[in-house]
Every structure is written in structure tokens, then in C-alpha cells.
C-alpha atoms as a PDB file:
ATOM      1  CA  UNK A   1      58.717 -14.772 -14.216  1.00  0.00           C
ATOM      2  CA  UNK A   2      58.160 -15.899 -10.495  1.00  0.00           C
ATOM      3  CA  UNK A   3      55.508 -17.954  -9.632  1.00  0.00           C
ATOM      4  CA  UNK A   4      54.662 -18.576  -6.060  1.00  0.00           C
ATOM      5  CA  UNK A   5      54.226 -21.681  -5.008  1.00  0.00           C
ATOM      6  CA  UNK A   6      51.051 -22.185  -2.178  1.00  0.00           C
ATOM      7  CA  UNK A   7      49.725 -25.245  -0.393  1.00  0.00           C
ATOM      8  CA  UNK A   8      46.106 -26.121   0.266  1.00  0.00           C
ATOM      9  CA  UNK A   9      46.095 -24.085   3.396  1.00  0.00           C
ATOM     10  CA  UNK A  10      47.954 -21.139   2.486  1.00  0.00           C
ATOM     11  CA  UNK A  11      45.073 -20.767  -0.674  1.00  0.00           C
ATOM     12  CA  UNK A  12      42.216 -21.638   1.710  1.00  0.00           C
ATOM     13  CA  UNK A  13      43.032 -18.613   4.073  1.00  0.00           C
ATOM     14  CA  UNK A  14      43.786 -16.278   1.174  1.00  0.00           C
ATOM     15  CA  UNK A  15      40.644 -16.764  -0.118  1.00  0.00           C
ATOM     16  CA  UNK A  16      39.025 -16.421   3.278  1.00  0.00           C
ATOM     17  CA  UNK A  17      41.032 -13.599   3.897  1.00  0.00           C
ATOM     18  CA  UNK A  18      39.765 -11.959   0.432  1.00  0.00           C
ATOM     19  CA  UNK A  19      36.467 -12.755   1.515  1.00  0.00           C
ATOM     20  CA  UNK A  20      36.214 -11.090   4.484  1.00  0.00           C
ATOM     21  CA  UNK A  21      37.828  -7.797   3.327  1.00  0.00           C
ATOM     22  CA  UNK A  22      35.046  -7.521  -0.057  1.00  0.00           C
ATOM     23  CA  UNK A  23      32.780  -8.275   2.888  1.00  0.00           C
ATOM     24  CA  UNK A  24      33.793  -5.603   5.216  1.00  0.00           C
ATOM     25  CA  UNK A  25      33.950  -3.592   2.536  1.00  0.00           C
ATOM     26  CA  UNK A  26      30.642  -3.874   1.101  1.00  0.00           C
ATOM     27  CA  UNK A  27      29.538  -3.171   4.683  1.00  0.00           C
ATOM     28  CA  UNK A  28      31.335   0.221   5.341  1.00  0.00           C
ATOM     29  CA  UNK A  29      29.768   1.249   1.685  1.00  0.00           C
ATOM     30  CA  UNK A  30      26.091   0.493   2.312  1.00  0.00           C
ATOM     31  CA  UNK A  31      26.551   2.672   5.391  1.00  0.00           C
ATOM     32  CA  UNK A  32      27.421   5.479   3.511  1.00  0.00           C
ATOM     33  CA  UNK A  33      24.326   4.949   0.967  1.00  0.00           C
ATOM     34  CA  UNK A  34      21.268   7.639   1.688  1.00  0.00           C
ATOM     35  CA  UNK A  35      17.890   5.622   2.555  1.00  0.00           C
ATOM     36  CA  UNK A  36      15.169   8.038   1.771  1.00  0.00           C
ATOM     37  CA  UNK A  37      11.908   6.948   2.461  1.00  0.00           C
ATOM     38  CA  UNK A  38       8.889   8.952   0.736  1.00  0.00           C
ATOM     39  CA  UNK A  39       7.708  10.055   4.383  1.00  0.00           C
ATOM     40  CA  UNK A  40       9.333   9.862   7.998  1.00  0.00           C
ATOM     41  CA  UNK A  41       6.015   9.245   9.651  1.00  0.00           C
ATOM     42  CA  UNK A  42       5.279   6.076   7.296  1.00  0.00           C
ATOM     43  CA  UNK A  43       3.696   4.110   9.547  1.00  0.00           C
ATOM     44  CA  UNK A  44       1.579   6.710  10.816  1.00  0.00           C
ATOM     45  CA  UNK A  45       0.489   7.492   7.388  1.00  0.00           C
ATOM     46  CA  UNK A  46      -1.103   3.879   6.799  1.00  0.00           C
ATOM     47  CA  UNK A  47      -3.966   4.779   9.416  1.00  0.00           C
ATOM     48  CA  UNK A  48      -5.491   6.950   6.734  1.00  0.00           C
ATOM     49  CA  UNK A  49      -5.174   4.492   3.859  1.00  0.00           C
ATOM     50  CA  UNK A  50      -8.853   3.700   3.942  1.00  0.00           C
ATOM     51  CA  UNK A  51     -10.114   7.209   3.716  1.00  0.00           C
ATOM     52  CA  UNK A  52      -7.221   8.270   0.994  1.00  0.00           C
ATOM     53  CA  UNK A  53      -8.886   5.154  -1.045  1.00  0.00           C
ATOM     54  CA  UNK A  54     -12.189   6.395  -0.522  1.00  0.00           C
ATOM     55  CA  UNK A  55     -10.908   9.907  -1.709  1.00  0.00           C
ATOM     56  CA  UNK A  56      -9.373   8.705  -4.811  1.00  0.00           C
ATOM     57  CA  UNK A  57     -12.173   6.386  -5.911  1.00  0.00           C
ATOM     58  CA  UNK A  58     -14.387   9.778  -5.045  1.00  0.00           C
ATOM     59  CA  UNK A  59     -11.527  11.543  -8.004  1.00  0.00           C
ATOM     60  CA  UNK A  60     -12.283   8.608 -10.460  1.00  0.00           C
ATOM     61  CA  UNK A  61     -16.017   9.305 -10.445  1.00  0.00           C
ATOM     62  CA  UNK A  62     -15.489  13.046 -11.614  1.00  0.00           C
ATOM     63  CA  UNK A  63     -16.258  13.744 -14.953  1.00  0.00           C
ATOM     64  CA  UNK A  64     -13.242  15.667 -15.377  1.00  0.00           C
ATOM     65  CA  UNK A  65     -10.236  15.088 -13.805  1.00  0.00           C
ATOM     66  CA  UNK A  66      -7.985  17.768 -12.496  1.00  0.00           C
ATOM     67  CA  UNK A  67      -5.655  19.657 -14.524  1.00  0.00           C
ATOM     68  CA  UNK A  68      -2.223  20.515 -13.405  1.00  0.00           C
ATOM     69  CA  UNK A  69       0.461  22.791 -14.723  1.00  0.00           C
ATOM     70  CA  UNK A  70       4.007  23.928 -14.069  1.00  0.00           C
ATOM     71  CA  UNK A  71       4.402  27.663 -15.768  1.00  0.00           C
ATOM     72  CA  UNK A  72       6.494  30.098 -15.057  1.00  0.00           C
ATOM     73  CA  UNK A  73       7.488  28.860 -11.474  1.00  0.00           C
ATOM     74  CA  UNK A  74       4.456  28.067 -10.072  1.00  0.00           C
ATOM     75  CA  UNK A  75       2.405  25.159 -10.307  1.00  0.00           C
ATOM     76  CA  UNK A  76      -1.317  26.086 -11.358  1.00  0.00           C
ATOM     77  CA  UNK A  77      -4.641  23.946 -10.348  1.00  0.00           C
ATOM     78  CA  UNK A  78      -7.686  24.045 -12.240  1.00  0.00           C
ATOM     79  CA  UNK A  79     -10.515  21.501 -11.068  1.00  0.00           C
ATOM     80  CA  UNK A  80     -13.300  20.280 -12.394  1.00  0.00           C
ATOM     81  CA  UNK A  81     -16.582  22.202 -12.644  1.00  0.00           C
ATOM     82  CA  UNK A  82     -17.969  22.083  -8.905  1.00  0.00           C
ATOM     83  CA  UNK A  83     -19.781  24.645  -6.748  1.00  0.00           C
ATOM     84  CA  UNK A  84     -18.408  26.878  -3.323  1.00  0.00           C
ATOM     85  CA  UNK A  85     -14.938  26.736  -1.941  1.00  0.00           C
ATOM     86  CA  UNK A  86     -11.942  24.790  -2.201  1.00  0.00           C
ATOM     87  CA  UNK A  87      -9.790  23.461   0.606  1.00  0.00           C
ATOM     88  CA  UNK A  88      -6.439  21.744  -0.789  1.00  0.00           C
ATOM     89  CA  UNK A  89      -3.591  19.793   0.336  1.00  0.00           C
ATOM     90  CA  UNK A  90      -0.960  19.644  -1.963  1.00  0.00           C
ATOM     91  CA  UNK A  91       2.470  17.427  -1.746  1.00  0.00           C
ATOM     92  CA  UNK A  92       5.434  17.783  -4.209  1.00  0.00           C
ATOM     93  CA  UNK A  93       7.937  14.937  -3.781  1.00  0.00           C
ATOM     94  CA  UNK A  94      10.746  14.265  -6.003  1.00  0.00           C
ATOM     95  CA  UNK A  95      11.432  10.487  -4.995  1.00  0.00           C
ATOM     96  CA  UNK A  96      15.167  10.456  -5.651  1.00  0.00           C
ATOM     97  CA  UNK A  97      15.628  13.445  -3.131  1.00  0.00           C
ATOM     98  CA  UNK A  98      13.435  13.788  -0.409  1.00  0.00           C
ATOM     99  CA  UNK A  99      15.598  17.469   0.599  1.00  0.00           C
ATOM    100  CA  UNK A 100      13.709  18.909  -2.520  1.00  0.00           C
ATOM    101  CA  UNK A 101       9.560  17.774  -1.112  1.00  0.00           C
ATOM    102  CA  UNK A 102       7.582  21.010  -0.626  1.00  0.00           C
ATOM    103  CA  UNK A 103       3.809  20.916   0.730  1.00  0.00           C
ATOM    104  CA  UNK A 104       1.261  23.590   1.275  1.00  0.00           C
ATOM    105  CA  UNK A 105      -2.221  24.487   1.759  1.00  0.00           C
ATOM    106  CA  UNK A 106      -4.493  25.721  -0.874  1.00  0.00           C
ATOM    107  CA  UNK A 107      -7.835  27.535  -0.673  1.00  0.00           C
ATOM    108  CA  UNK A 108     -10.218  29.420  -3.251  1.00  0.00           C
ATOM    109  CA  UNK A 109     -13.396  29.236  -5.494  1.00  0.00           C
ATOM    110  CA  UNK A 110     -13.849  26.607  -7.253  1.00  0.00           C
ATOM    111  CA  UNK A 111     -14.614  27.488 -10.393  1.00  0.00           C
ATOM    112  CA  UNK A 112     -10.672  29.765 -10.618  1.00  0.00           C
ATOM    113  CA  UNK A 113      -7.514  28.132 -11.022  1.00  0.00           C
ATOM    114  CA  UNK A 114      -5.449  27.656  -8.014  1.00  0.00           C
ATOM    115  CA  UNK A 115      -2.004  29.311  -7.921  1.00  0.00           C
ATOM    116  CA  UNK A 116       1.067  27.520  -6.125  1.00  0.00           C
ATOM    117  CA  UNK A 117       4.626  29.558  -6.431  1.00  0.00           C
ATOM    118  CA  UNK A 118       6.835  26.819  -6.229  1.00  0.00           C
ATOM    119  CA  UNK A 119       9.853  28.566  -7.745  1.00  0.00           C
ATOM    120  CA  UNK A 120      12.249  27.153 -10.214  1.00  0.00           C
ATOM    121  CA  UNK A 121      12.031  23.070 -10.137  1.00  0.00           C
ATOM    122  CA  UNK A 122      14.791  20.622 -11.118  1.00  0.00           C
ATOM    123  CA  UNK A 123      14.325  18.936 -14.315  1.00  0.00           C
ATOM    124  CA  UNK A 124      12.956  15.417 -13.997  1.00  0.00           C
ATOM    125  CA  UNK A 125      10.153  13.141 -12.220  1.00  0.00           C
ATOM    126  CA  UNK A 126       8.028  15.068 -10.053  1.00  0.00           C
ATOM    127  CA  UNK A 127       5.250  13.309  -8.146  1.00  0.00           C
ATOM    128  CA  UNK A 128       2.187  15.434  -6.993  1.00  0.00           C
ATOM    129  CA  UNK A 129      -0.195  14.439  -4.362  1.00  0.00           C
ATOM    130  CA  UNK A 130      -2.968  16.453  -4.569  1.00  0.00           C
ATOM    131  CA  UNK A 131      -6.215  15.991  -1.446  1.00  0.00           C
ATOM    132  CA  UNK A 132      -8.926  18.599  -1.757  1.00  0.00           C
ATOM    133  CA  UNK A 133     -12.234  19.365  -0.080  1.00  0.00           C
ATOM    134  CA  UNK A 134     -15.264  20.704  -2.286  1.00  0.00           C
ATOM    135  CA  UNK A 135     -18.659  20.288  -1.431  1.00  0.00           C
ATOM    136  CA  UNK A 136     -18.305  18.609   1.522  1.00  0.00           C
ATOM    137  CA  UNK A 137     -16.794  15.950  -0.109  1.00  0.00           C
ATOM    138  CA  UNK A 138     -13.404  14.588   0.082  1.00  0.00           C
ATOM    139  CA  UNK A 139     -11.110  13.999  -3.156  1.00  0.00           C
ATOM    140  CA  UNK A 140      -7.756  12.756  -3.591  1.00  0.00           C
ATOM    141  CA  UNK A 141      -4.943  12.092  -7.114  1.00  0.00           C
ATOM    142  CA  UNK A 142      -1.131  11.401  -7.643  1.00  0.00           C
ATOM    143  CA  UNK A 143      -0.060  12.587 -10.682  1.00  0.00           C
ATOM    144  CA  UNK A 144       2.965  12.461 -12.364  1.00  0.00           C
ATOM    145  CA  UNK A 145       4.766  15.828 -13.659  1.00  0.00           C
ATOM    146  CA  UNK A 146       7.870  15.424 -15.944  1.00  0.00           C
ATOM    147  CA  UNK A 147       9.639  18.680 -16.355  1.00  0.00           C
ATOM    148  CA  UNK A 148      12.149  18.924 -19.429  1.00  0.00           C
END
């Protein structure tokens, strides 16, 4: 067996040397790494915190919260018991793939169920941000929707 014989110096600047490659290395592999963040106008977004809090506390003081369902590719709405028209604002993120977010606009009597064809979904965690309008009033939820 050889063994190789290295001074001070010669093991200072191979460690050095090792360094710097794990480094650069480290550094060419976070560029590669995909960054999603939940929305590209974030910082736009805060302005409306205070009226999305507003909202939601508005959702906790129902008596019922909302109901949603995923069945046969669409995702289905029923809302508590209120009066007139609906107006809703619906946001389906997956957070480990922003390519697969949908949103769309909702509208119909209150008192039906409110149909959304979403088609077929990828198993997992699905978030759903839900903002409606019913008697003049503004409402807002996240819920979580795990599909096997």
C-alpha cells in the first residue's frame, strides 16, 4: 500500500481546495432548485390583509360553516342558509406546484349548491381559498382538501 506523504501546506490547500469546490457546488445546485411562492403579486396581496381578516372573522360568526366537496371532477359549494345571490371567488392552490393553481368566479342562489368543474385533480394536499359576497356582506375561508 502507498501512502502519500503531505506537509502542513500541501493539507491546508487541499482542504481549501475541497472547500471551495462543495461550495461552488452547492451554489450551481440551489440555482437549479424551483422557488415557488403561493402568489407572484405577494406584496400586492398584503394591502388587502385587513379586509380578508375582517372577511374571515365575518365566516367564524356563521352558524354553519361552508361545506366543500370534490365529486366526480368538480368541486361542489354548498353555504350556509342565507338569503339572495351569491358572488364567489374561489382559489385552488396545490402548494408544492404552483403550475397546477386554478381560480374562477362563482355566482348563484344561495340557498343551491355551487358547481365548479375542475376536472381530474392530483392526489394529495389541496388548499382552497374560498371569498364570497351574500347579503351585502363580505365572507372569506381556507380550507384544506386531501384527495386519496
Amino acid at each position: 500500500m502507498m501512502y502519500v506523504n503531505l506537509n502542513w501546506g500541501q493539507k491546508i490547500g487541499l482542504f481549501y481546495g475541497t472547500f471551495v469546490v462543495a461550495l461552488l457546488t452547492m451554489v450551481i445546485a440551489s440555482t437549479y432548485q424551483n422557488f415557488d411562492l403561493v402568489r407572484a403579486d405577494y406584496y400586492e396581496a398584503e394591502q388587502e390583509v385587513d379586509a380578508m381578516q375582517l372577511a374571515q372573522k365575518a365566516a367564524l360568526e356563521l352558524k354553519e360553516s361552508v361545506d366543500i366537496r370534490y365529486e366526480g371532477q368538480e368541486l361542489q359549494f354548498f353555504f350556509p342558509s342565507q338569503e339572495g345571490e351569491i358572488i364567489a371567488q374561489v382559489h385552488l392552490y396545490r402548494p408544492s406546484n404552483a403550475d397546477w393553481d386554478q381560480e374562477t368566479m362563482l355566482a348563484g342562489p344561495a340557498a343551491a349548491a355551487l358547481k365548479w368543474g375542475v376536472g381530474e385533480l392530483a392526489p394529495g394536499y389541496w388548499k382552497v381559498k374560498l371569498d364570497w359576497q351574500a347579503e351585502g356582506r363580505r365572507y372569506a375561508i381556507e380550507k384544506t382538501l386531501i384527495l386519496p
